[in-house]
PDB file of N, CA and C in Angstrom:
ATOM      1  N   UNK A   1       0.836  -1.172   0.000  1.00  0.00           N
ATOM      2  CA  UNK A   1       0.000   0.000   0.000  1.00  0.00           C
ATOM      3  C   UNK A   1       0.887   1.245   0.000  1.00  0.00           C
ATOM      4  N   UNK A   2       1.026   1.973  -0.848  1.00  0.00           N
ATOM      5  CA  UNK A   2       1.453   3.665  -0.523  1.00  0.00           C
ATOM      6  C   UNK A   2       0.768   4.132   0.360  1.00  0.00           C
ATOM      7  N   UNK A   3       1.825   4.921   1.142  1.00  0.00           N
ATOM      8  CA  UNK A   3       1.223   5.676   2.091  1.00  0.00           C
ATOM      9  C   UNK A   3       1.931   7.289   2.139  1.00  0.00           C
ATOM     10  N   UNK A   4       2.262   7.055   1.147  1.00  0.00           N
ATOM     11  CA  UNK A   4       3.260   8.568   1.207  1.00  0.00           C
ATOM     12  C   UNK A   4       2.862   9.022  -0.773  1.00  0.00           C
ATOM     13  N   UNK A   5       2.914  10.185  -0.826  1.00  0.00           N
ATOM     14  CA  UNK A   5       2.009  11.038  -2.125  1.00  0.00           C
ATOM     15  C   UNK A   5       3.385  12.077  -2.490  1.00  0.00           C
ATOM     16  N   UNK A   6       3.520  12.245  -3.300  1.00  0.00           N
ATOM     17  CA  UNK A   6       4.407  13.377  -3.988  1.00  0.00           C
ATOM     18  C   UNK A   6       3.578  14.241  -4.792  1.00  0.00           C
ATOM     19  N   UNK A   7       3.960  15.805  -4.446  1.00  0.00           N
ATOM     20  CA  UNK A   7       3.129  16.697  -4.960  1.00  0.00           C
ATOM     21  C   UNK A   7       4.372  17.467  -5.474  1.00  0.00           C
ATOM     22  N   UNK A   8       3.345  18.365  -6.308  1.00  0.00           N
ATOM     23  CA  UNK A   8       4.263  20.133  -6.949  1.00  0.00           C
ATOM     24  C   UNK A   8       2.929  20.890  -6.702  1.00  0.00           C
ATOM     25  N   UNK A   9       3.646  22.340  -5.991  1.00  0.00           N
ATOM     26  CA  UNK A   9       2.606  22.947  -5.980  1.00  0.00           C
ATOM     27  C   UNK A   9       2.557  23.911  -6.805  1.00  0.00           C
ATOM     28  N   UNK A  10       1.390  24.169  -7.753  1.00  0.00           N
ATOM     29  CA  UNK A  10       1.218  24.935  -8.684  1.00  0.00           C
ATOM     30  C   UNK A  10       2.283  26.800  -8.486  1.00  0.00           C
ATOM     31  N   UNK A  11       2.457  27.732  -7.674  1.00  0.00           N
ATOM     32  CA  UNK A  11       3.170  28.282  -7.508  1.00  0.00           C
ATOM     33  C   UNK A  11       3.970  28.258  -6.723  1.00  0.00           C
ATOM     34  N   UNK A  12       3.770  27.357  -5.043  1.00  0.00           N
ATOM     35  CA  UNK A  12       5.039  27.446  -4.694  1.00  0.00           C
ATOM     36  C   UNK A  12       5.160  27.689  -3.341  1.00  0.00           C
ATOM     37  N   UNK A  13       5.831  27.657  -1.947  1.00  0.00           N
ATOM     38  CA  UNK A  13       5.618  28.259  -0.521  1.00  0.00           C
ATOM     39  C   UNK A  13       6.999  29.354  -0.786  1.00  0.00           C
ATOM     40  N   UNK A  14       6.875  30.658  -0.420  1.00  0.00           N
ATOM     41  CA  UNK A  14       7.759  31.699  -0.621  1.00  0.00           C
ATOM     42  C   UNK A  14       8.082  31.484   0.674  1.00  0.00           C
ATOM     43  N   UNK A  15       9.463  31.155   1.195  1.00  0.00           N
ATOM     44  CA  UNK A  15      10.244  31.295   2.342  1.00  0.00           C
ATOM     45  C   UNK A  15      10.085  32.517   2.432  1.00  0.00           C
ATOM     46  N   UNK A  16      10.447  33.068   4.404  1.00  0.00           N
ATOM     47  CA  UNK A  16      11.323  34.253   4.593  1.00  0.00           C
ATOM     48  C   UNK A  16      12.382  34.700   3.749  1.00  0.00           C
ATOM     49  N   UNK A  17      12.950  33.782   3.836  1.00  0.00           N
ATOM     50  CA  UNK A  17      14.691  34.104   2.576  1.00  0.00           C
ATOM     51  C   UNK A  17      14.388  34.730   0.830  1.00  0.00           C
ATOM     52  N   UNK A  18      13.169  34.168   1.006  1.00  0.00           N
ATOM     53  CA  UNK A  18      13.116  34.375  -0.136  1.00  0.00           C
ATOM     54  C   UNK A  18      12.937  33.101  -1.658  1.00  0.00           C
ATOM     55  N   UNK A  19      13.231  31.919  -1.057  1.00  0.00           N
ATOM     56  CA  UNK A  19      13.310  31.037  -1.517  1.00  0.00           C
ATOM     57  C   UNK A  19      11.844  29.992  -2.157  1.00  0.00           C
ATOM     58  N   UNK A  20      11.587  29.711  -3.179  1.00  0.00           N
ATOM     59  CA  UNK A  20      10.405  29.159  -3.262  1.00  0.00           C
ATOM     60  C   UNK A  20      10.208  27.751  -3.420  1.00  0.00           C
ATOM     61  N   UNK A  21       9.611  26.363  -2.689  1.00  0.00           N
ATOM     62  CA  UNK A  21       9.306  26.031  -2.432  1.00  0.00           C
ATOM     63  C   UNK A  21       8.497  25.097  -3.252  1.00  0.00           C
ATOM     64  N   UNK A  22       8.138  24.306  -3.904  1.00  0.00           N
ATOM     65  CA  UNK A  22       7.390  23.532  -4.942  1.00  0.00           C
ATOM     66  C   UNK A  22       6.816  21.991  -4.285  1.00  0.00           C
ATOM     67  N   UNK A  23       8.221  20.901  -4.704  1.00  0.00           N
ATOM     68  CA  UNK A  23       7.713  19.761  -4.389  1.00  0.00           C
ATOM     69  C   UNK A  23       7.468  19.631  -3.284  1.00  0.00           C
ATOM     70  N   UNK A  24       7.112  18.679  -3.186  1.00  0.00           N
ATOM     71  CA  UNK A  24       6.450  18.367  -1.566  1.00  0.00           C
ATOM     72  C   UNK A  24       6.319  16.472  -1.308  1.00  0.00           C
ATOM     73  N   UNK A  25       6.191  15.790  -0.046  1.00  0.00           N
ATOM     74  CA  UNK A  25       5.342  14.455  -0.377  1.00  0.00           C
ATOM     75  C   UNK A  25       4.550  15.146   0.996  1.00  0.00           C
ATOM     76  N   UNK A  26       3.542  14.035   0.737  1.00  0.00           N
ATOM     77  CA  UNK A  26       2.320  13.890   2.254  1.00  0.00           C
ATOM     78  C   UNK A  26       2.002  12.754   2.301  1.00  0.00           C
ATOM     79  N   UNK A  27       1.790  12.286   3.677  1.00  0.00           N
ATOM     80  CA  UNK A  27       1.339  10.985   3.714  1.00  0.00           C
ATOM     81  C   UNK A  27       0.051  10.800   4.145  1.00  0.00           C
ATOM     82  N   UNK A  28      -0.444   9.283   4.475  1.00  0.00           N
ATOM     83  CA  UNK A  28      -2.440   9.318   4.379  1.00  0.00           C
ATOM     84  C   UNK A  28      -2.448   9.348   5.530  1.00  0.00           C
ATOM     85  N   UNK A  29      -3.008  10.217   5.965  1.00  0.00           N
ATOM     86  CA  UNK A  29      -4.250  11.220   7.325  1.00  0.00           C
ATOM     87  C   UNK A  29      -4.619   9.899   8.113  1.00  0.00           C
ATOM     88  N   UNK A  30      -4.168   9.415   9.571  1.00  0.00           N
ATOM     89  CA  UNK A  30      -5.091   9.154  10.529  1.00  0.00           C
ATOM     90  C   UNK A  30      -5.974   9.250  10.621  1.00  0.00           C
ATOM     91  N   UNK A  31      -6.950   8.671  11.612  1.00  0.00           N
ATOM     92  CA  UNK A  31      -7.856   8.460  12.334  1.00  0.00           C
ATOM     93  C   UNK A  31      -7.733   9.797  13.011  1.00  0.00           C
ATOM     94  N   UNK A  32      -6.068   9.461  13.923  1.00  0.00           N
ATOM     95  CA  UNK A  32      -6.092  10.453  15.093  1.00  0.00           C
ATOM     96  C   UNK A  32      -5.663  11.718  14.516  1.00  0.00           C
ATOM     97  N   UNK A  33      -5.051  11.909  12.933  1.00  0.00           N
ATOM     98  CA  UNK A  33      -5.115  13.161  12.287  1.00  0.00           C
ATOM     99  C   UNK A  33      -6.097  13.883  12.246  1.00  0.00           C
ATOM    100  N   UNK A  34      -7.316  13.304  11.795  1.00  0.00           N
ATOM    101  CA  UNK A  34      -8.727  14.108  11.881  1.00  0.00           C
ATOM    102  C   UNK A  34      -9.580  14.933  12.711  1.00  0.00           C
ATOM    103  N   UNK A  35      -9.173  13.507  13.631  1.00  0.00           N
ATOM    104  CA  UNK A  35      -9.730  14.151  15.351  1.00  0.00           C
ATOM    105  C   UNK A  35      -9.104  15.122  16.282  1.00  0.00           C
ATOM    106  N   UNK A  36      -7.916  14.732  15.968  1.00  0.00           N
ATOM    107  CA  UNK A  36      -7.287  15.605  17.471  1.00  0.00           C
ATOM    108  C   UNK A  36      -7.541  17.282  16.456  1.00  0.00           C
ATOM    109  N   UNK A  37      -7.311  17.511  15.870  1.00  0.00           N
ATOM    110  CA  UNK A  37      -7.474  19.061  15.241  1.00  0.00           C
ATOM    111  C   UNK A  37      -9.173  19.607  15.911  1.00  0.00           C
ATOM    112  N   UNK A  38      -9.776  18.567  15.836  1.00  0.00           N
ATOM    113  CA  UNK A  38     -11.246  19.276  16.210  1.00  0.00           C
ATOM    114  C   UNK A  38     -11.413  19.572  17.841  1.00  0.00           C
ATOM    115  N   UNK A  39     -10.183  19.485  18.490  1.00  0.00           N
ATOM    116  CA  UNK A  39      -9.915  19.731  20.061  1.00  0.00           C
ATOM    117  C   UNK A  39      -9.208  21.065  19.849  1.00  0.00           C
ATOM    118  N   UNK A  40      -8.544  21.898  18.625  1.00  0.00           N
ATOM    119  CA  UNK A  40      -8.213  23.279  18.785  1.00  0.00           C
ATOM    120  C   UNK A  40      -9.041  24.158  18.790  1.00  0.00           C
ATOM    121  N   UNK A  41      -8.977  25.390  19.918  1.00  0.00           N
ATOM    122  CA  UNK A  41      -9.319  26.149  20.027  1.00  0.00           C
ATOM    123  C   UNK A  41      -9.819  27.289  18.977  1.00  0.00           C
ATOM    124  N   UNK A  42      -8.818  26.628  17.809  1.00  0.00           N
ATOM    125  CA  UNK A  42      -8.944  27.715  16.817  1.00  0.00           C
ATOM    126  C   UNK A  42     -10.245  27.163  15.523  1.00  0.00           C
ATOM    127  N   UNK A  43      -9.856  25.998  15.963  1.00  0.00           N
ATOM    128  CA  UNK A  43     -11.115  25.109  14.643  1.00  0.00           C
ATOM    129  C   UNK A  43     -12.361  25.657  15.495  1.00  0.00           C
ATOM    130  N   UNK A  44     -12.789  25.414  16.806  1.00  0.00           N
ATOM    131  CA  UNK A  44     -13.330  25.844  17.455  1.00  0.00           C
ATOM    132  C   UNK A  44     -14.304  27.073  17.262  1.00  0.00           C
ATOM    133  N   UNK A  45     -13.999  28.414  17.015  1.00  0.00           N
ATOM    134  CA  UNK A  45     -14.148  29.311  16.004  1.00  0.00           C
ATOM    135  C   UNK A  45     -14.548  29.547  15.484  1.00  0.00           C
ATOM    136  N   UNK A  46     -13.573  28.557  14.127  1.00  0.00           N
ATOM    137  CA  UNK A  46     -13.577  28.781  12.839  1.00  0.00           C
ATOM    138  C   UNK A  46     -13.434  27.371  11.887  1.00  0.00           C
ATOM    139  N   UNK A  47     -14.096  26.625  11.780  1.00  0.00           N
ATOM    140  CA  UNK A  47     -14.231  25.178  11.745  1.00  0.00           C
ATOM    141  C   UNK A  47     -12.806  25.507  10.207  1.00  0.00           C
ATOM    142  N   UNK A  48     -13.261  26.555   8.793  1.00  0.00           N
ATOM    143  CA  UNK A  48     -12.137  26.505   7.978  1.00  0.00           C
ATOM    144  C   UNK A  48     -10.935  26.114   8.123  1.00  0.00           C
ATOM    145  N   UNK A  49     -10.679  26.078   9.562  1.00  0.00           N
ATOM    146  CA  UNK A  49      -8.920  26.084  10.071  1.00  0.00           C
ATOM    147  C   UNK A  49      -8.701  24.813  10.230  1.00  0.00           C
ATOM    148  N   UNK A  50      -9.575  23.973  10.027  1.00  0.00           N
ATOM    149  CA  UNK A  50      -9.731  22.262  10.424  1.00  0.00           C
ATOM    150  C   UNK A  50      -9.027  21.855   9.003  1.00  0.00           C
ATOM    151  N   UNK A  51      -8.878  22.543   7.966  1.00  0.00           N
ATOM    152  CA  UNK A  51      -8.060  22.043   7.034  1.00  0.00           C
ATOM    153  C   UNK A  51      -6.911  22.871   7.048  1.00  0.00           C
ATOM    154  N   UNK A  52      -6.259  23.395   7.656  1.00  0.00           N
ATOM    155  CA  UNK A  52      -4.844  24.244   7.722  1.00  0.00           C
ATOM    156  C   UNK A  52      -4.065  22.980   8.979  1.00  0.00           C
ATOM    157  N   UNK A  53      -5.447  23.178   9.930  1.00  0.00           N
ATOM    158  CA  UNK A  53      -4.291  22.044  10.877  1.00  0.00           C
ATOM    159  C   UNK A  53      -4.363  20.499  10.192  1.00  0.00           C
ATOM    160  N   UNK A  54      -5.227  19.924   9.716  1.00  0.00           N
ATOM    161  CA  UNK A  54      -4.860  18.457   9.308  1.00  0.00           C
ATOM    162  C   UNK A  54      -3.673  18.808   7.439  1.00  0.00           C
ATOM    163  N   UNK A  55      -3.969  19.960   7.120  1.00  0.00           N
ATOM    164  CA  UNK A  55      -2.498  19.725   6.113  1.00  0.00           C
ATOM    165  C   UNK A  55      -0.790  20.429   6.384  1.00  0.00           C
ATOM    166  N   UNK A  56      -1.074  20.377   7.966  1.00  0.00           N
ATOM    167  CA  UNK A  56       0.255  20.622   8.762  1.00  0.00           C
ATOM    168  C   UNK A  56       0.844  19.438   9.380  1.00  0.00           C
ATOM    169  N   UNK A  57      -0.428  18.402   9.697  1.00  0.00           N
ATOM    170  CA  UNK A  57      -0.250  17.031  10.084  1.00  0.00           C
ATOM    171  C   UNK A  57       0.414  16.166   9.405  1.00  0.00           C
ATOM    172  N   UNK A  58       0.076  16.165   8.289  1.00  0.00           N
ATOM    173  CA  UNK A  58       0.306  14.781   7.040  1.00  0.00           C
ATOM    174  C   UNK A  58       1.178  15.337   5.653  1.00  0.00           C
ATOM    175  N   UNK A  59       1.213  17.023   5.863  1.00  0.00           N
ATOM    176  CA  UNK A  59       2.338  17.082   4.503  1.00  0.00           C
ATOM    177  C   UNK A  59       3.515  16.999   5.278  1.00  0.00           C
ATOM    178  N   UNK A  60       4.189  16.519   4.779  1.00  0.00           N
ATOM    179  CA  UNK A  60       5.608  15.930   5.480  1.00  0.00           C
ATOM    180  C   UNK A  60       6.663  16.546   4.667  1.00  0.00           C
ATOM    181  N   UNK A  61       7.066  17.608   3.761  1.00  0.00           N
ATOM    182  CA  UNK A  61       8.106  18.032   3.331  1.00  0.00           C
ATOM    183  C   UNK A  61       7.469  19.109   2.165  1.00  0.00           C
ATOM    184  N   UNK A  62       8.397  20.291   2.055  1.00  0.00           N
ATOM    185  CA  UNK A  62       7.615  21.167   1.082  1.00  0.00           C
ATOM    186  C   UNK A  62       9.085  21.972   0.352  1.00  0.00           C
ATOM    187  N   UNK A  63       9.880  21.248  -0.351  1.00  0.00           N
ATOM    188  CA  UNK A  63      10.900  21.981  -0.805  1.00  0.00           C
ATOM    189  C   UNK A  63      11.608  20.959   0.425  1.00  0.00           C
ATOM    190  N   UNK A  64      12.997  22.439   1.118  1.00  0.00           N
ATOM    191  CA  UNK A  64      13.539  22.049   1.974  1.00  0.00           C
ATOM    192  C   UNK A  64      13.126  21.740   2.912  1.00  0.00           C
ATOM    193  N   UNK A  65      11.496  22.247   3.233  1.00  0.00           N
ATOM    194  CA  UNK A  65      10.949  22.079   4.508  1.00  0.00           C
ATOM    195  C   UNK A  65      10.983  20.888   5.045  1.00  0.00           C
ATOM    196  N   UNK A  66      11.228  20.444   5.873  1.00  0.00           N
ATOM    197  CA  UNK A  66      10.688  19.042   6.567  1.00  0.00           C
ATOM    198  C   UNK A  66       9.940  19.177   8.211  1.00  0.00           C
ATOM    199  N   UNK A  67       9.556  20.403   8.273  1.00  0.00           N
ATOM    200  CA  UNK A  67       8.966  20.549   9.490  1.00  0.00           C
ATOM    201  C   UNK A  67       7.776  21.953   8.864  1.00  0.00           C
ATOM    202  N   UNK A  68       6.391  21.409   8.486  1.00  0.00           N
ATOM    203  CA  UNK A  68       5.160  22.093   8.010  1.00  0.00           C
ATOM    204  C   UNK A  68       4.382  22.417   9.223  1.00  0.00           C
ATOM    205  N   UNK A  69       4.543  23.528   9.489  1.00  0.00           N
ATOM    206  CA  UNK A  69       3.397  23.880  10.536  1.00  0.00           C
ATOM    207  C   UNK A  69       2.530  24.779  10.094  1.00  0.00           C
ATOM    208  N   UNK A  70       1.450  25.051  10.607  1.00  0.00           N
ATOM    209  CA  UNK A  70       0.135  25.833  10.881  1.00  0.00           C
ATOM    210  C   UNK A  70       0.622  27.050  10.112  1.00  0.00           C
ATOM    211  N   UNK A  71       1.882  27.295  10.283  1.00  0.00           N
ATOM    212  CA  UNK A  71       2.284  29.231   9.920  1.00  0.00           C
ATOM    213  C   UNK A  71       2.455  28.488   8.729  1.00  0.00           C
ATOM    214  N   UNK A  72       3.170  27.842   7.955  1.00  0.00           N
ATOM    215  CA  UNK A  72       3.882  27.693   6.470  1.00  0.00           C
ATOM    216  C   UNK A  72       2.219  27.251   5.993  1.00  0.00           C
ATOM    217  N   UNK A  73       1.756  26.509   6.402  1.00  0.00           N
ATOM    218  CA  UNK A  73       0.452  25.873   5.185  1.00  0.00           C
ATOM    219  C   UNK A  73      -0.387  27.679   5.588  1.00  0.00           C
ATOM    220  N   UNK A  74      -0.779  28.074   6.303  1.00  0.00           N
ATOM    221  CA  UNK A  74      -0.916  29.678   6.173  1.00  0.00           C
ATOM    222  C   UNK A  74      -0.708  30.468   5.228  1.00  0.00           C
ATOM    223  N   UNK A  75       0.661  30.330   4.971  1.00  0.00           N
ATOM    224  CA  UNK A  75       1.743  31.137   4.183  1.00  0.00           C
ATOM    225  C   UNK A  75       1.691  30.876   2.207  1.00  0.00           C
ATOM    226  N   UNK A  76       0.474  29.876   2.314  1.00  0.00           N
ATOM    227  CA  UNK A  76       0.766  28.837   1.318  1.00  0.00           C
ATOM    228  C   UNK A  76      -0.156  30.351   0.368  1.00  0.00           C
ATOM    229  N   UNK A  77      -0.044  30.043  -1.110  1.00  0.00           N
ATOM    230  CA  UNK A  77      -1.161  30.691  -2.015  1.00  0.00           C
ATOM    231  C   UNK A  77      -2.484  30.385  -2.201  1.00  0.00           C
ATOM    232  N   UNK A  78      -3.543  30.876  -2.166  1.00  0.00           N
ATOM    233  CA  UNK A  78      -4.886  29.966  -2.269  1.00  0.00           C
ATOM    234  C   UNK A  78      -4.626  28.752  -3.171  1.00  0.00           C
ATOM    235  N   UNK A  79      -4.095  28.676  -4.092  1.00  0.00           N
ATOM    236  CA  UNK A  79      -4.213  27.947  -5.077  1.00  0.00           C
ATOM    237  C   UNK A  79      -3.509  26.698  -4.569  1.00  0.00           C
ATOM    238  N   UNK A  80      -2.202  26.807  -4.068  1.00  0.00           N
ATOM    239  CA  UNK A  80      -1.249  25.645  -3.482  1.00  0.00           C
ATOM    240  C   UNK A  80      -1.881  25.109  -2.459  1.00  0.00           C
ATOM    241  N   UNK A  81      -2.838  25.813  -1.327  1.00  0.00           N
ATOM    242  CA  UNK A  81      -3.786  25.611  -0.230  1.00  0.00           C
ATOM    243  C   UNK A  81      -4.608  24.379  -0.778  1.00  0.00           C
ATOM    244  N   UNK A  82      -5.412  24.836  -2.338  1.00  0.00           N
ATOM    245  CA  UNK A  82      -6.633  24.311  -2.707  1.00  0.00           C
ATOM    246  C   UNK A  82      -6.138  23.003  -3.353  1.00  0.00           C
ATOM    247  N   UNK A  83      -4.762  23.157  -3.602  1.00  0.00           N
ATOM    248  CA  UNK A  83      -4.274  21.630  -4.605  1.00  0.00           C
ATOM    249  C   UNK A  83      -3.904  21.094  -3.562  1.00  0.00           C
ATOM    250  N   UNK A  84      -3.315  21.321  -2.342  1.00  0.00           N
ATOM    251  CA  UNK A  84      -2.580  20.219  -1.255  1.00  0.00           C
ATOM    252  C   UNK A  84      -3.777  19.433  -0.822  1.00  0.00           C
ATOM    253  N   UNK A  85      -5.185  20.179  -0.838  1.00  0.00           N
ATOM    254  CA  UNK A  85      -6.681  20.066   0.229  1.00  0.00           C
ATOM    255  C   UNK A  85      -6.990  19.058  -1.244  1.00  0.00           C
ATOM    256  N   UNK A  86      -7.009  18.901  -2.307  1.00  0.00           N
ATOM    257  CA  UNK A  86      -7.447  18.217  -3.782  1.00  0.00           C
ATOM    258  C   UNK A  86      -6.614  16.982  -3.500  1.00  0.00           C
ATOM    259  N   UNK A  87      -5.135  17.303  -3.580  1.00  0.00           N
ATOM    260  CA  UNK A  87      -4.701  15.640  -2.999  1.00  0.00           C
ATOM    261  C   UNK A  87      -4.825  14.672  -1.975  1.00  0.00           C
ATOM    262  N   UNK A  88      -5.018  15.512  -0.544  1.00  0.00           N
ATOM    263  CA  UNK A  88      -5.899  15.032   0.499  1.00  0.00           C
ATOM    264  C   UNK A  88      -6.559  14.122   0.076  1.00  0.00           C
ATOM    265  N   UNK A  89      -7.509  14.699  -0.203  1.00  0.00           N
ATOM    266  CA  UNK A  89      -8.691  14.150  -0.156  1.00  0.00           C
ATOM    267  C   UNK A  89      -8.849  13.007  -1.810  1.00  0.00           C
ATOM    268  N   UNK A  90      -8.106  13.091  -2.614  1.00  0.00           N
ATOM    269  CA  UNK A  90      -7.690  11.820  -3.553  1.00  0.00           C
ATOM    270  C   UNK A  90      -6.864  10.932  -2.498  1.00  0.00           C
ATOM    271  N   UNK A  91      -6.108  11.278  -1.707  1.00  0.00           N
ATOM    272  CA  UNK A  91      -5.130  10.089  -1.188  1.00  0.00           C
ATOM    273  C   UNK A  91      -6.400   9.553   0.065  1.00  0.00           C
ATOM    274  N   UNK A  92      -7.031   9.831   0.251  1.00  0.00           N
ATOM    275  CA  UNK A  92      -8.039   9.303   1.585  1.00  0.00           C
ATOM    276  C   UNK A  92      -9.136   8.653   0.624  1.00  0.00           C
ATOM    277  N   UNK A  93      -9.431   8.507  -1.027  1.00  0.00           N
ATOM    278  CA  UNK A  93     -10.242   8.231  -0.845  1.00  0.00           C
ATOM    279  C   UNK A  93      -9.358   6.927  -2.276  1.00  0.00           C
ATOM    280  N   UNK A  94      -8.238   6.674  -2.036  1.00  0.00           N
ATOM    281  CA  UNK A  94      -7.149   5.786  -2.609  1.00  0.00           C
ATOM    282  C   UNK A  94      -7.402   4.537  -2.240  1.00  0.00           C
TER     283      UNK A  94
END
């Protein structure tokens, strides 16, 4: 079974430095990926943010990145946002 996905993102995560950002892999979303996000305060809210924290969970590298948090998938372009949330949800339903 694959459990790990390789992406490109249509424009790209713009580092601080300046540097941009493309490939990526992610791997397939938990059980406990799904759930534990709906215990933040911030989904809480604003339920939208329930997909910023589960594609901080499971993308696992973005360029050099190898540590995706909440601020970088933030940081992302709508468009790179809307293709990472498009493969999601192809790799969950794989």
């Amino acid at each position: 079974m694959k459990t790990e996905i390789a992406f490109t993102l249509p424009r790209g995560y713009l580092d601080p430095a300046g540097a941009v950002h493309r490939d990526g892999t992610m791997r397939l979303a938990t059980a406990r990926d799904e759930i534990e996000p709906l215990r933040d305060p911030a989904v809480k809210q604003n339920d939208a943010y329930l997909s910023v924290l589960l594609l901080s969970r499971v993308v696992t590298r973005i360029g050099e990145l190898t540590e995706v948090t909440p601020s970088v998938v933030e940081g992302l372009y709508a468009v790179d946002f809307d293709h990472l949330r498009r493969v999601e949800l192809a790799c969950a339903g794989a």
